[in-house]
N, C-alpha and C. Protein backbone atom coordinates (compact mmCIF):
# COMPACT_ATOMS: atom_id res chain seq x y z
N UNK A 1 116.80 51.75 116.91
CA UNK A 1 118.22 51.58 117.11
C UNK A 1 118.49 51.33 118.59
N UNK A 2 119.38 49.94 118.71
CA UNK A 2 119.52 49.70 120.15
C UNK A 2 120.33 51.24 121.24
N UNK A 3 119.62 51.69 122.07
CA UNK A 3 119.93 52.51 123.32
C UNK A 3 120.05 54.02 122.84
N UNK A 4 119.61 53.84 121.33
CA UNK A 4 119.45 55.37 120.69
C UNK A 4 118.23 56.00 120.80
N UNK A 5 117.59 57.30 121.23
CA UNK A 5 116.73 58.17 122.04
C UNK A 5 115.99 59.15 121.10
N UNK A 6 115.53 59.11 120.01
CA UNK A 6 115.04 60.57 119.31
C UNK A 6 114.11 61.66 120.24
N UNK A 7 114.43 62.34 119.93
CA UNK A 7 113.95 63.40 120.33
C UNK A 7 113.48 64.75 119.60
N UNK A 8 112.02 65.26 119.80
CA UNK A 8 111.92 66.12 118.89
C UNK A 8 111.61 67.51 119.82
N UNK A 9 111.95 68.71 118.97
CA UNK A 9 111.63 69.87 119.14
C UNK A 9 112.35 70.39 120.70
N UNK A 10 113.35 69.29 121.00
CA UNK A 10 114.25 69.56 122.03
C UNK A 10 115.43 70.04 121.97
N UNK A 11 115.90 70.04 120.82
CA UNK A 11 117.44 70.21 120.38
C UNK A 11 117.65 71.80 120.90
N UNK A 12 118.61 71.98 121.86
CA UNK A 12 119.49 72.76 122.56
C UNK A 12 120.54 73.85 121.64
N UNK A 13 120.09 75.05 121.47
CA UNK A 13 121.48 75.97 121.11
C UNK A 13 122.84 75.34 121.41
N UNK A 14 122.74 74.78 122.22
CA UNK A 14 124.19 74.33 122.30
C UNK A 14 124.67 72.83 122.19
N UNK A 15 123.51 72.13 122.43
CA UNK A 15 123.99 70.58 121.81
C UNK A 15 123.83 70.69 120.26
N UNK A 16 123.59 72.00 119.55
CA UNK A 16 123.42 72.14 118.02
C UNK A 16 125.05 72.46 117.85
N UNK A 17 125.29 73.02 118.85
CA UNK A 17 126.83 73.96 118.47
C UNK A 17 128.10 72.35 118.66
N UNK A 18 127.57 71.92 119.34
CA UNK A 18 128.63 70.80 120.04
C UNK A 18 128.40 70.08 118.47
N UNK A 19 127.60 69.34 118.31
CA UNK A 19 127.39 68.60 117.04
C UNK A 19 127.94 69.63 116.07
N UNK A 20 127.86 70.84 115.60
CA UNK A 20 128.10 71.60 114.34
C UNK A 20 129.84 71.50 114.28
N UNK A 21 130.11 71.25 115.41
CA UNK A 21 131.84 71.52 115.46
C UNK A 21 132.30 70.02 115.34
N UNK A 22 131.90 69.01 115.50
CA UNK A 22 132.34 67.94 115.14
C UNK A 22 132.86 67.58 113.37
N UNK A 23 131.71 68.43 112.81
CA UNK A 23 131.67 68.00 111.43
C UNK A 23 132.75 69.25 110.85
N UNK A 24 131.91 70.57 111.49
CA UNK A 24 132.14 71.86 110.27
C UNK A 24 133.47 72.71 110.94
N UNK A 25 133.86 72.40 112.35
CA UNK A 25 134.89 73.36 112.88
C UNK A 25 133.72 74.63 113.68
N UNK A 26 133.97 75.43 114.09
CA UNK A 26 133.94 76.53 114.81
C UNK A 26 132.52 76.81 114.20
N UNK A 27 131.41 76.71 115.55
CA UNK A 27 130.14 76.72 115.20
C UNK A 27 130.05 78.12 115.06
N UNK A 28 128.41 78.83 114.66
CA UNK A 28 128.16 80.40 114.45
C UNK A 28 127.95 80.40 116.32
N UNK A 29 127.69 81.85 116.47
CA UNK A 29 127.24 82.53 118.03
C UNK A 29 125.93 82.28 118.54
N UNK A 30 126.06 81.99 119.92
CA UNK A 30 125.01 81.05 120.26
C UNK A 30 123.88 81.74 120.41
N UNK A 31 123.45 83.28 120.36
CA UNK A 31 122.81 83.73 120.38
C UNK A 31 121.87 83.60 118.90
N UNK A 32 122.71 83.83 117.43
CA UNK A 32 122.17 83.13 116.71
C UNK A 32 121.66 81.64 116.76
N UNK A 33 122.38 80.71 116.94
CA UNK A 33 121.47 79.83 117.47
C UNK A 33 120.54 79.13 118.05
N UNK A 34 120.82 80.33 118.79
CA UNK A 34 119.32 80.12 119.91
C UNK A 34 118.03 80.63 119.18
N UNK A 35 117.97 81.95 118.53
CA UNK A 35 117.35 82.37 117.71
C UNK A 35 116.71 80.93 116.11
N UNK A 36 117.33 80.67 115.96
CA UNK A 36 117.07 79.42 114.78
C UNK A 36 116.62 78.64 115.21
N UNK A 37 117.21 78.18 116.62
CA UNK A 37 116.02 76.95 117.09
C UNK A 37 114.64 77.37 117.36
N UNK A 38 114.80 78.59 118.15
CA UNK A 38 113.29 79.21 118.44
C UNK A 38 112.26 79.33 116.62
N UNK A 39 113.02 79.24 115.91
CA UNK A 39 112.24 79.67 114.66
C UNK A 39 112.16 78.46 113.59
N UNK A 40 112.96 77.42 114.04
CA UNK A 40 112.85 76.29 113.29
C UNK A 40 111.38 75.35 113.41
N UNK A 41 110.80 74.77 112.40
CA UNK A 41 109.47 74.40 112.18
C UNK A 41 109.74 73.01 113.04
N UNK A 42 111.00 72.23 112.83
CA UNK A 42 110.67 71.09 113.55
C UNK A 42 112.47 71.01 113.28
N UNK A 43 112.67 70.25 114.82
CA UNK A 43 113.96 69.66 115.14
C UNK A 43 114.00 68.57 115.50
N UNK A 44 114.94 67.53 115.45
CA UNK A 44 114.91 66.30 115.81
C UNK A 44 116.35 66.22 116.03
N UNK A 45 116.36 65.41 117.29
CA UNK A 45 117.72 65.37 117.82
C UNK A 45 117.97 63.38 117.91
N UNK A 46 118.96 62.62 117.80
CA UNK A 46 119.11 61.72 118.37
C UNK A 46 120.20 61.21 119.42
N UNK A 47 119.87 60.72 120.75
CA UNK A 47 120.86 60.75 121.99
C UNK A 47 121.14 59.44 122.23
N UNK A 48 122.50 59.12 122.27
CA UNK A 48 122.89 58.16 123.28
C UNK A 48 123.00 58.29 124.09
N UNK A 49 122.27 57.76 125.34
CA UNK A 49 122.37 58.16 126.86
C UNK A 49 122.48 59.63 127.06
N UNK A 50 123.23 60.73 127.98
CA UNK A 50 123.08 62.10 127.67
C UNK A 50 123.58 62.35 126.72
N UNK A 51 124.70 61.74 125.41
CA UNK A 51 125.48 62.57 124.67
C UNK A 51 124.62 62.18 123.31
N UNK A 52 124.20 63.61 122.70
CA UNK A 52 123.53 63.92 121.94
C UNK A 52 124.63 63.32 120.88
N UNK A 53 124.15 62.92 119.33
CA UNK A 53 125.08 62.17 118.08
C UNK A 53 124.43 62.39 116.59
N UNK A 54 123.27 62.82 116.72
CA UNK A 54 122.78 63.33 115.50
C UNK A 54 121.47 64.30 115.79
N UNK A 55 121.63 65.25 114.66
CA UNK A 55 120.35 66.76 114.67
C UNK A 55 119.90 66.54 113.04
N UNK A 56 119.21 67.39 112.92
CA UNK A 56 118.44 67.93 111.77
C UNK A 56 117.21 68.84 112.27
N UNK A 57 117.30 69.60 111.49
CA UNK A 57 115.88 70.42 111.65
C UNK A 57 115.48 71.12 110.26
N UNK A 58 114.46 71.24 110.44
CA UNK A 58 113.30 71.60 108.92
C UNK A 58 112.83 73.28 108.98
N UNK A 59 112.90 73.75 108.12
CA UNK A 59 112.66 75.51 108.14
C UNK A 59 111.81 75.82 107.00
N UNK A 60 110.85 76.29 106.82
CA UNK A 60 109.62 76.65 105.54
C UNK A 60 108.81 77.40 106.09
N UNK A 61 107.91 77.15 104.85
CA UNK A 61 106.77 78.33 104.97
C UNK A 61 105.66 77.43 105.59
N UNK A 62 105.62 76.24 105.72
CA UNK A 62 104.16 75.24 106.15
C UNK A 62 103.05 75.27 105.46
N UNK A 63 103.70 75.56 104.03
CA UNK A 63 102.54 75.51 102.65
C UNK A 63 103.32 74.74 101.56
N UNK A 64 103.87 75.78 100.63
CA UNK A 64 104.62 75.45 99.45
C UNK A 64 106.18 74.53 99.83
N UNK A 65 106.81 75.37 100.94
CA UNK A 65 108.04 74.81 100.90
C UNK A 65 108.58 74.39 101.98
N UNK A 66 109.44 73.56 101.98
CA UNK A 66 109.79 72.72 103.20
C UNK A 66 111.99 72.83 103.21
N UNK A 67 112.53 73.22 104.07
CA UNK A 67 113.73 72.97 103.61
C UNK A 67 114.55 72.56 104.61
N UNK A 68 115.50 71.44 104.39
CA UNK A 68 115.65 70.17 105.53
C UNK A 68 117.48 71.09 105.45
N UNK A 69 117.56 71.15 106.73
CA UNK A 69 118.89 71.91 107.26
C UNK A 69 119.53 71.53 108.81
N UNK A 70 120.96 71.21 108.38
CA UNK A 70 121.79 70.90 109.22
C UNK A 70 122.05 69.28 109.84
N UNK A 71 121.57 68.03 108.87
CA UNK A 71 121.98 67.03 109.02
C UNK A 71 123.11 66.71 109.55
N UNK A 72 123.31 66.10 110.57
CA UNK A 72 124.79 65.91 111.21
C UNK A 72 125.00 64.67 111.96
N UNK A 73 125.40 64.19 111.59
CA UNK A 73 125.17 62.53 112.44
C UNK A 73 126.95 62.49 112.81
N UNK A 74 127.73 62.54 114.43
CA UNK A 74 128.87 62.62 114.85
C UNK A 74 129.49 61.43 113.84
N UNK A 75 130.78 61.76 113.26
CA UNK A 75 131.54 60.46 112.69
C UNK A 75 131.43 59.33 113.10
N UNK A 76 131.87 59.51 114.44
CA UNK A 76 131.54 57.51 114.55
C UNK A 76 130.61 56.91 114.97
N UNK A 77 129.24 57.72 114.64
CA UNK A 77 127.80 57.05 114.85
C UNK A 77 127.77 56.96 113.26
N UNK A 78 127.87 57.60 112.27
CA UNK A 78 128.07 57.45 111.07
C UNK A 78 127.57 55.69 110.29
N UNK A 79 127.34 55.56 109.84
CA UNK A 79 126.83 54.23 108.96
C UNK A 79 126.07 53.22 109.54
N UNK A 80 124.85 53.74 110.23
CA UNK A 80 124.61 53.10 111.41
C UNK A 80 123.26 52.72 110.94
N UNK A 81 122.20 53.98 109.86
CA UNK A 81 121.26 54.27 109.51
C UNK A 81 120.76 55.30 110.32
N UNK A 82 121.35 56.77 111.16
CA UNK A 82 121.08 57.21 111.95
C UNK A 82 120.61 58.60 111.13
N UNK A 83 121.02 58.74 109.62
CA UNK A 83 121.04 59.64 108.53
C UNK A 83 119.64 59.17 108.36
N UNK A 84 119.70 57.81 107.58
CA UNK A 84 117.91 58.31 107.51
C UNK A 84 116.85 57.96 108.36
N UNK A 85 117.17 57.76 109.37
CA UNK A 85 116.08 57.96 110.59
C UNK A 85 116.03 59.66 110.94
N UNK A 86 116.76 59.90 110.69
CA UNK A 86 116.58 61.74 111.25
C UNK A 86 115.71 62.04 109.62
N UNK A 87 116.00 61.78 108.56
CA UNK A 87 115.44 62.57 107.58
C UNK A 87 113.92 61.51 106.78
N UNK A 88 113.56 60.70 107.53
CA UNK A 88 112.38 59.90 107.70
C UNK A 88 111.67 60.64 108.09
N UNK A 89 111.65 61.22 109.77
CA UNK A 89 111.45 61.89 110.49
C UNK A 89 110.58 63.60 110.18
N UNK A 90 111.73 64.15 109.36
CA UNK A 90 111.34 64.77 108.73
C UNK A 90 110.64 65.08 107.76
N UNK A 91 110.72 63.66 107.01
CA UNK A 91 109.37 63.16 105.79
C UNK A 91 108.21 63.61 106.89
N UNK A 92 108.23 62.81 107.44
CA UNK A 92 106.96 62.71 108.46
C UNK A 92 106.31 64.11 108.88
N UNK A 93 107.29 64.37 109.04
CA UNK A 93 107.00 65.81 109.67
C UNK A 93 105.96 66.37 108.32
N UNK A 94 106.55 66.76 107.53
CA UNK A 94 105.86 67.21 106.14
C UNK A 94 104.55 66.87 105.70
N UNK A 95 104.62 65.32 105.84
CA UNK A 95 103.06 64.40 105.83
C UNK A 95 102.58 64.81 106.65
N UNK A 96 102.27 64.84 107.86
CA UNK A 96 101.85 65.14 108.88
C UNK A 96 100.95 66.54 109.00
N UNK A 97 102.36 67.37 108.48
CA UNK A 97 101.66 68.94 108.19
C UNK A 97 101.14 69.44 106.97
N UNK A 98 101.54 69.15 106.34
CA UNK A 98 101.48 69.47 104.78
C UNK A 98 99.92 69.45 104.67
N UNK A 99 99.40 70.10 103.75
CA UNK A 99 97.97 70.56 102.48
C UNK A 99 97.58 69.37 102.11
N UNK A 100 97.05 68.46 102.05
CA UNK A 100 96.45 67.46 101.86
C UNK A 100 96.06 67.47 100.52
N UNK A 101 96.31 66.62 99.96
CA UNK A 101 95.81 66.15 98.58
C UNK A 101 97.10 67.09 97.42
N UNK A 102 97.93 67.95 98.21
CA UNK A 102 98.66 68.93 97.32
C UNK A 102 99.95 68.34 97.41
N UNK A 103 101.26 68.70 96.39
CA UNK A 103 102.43 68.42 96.43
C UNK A 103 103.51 69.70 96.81
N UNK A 104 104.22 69.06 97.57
CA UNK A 104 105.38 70.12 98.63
C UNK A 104 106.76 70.29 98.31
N UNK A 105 106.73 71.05 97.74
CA UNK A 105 108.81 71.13 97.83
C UNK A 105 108.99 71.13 99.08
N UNK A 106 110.30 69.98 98.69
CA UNK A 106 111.39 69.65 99.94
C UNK A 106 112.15 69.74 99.57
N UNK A 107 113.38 70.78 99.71
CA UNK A 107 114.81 70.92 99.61
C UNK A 107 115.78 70.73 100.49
N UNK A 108 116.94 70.83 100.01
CA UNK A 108 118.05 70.44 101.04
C UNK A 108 119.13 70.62 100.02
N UNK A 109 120.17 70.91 100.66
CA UNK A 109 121.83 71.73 99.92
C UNK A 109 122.77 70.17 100.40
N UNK A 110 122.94 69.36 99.56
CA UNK A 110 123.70 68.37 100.04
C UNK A 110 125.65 68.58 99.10
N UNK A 111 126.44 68.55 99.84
CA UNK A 111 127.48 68.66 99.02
C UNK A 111 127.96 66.60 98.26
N UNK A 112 128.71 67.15 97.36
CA UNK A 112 128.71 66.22 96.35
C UNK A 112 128.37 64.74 97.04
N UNK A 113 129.89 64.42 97.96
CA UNK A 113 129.98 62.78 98.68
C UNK A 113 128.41 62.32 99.35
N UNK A 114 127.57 63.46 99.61
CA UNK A 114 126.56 63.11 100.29
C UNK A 114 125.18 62.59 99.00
N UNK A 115 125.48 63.20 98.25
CA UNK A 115 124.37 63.25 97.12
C UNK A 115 123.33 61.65 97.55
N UNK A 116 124.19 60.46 96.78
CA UNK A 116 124.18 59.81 96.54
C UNK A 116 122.86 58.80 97.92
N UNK A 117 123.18 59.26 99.16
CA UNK A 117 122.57 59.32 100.01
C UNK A 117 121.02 59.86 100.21
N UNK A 118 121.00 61.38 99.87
CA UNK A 118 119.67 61.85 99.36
C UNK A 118 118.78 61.47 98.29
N UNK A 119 119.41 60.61 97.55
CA UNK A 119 118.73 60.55 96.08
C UNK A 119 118.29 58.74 96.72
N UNK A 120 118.53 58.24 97.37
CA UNK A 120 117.65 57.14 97.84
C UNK A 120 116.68 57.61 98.54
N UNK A 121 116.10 58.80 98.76
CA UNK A 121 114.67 58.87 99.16
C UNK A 121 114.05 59.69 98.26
N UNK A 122 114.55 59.51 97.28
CA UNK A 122 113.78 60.67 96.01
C UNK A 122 114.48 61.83 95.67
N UNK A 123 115.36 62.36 96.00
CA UNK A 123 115.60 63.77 96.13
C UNK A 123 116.68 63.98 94.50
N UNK A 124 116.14 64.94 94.31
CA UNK A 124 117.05 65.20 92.56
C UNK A 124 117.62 66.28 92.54
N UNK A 125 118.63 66.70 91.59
CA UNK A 125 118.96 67.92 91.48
C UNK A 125 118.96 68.59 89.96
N UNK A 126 118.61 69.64 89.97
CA UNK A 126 118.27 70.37 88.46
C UNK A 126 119.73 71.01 88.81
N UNK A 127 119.13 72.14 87.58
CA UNK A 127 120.21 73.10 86.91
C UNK A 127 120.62 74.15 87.84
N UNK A 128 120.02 74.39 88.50
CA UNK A 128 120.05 75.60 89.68
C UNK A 128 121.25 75.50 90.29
N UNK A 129 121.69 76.64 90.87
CA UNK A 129 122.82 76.75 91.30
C UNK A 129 122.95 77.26 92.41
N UNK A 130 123.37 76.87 93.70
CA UNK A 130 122.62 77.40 95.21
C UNK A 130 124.01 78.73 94.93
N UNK A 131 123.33 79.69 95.02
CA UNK A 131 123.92 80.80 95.62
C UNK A 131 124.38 81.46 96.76
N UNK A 132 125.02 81.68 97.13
CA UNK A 132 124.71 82.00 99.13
C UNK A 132 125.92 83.11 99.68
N UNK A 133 126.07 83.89 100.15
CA UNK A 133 126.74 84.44 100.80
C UNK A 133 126.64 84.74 102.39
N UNK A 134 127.58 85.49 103.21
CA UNK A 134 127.98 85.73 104.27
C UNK A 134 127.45 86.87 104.42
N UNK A 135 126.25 87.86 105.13
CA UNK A 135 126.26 89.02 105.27
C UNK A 135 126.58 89.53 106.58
N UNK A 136 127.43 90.32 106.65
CA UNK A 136 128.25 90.88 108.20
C UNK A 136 127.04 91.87 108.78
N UNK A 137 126.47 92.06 109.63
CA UNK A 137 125.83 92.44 110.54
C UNK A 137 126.62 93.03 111.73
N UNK A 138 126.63 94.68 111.69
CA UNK A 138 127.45 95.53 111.63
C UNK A 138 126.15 95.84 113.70
């Protein structure tokens, strides 16, 4: 992509927070964040010049399961192909690491408008029902 920069395993607590508020409103505390990047298996950031415009990063066990979290490409970088260059990326990542000769769950929580997007690189959805709550940490 012309003057666009990937970058891996660089992504910033806080260029995560700047991007998270574009899309979702009022990012989590950066101390958690900082914590997730330190523990995330692989991040990939993409920059225009200094201003960072799309993240993703990958979280598993580096055996059985692989799970692709926090896709965010800023709105008006949006339709660019900047979605699946970050989650290419992350294929890669998987090939790269993954058990050789074995097959890997790769998940990812996509809400509805996005579906349609994931399922051009394979991705399906069963019966399951993502569950999830908020636990307050007192």
């Amino acid at each position: 992509m012309d003057g666009l920069v990937i970058k891996h395993n660089e992504l910033t607590a806080e260029e995560f927070t700047e991007l998270w508020e574009t899309v979702w409103g009022q990012g989590p505390a950066l101390e958690q964040t900082r914590l997730a990047m330190e523990h995330t298996l692989f991040r990939v950031s993409v920059f225009d010049g200094d201003r960072i415009v799309a993240m993703a990063r990958m979280i598993g066990d580096m055996g059985l399961d692989y799970y692709i979290k926090d896709v965010i490409v800023r709105p008006e970088y949006q339709g660019r192909g900047i979605g699946r260059m970050l989650i290419n990326e992350l294929l890669k990542f998987v090939g790269d690491n993954g058990v050789s000769g074995t097959d890997i769950f790769v998940e990812l929580c996509a809400v509805p408008d996005k579906i349609p997007f994931y399922r051009k690189f394979g991705f399906d959805s069963n019966e399951a029902q993502r569950l999830k709550m908020f636990y307050h940490v007192e």
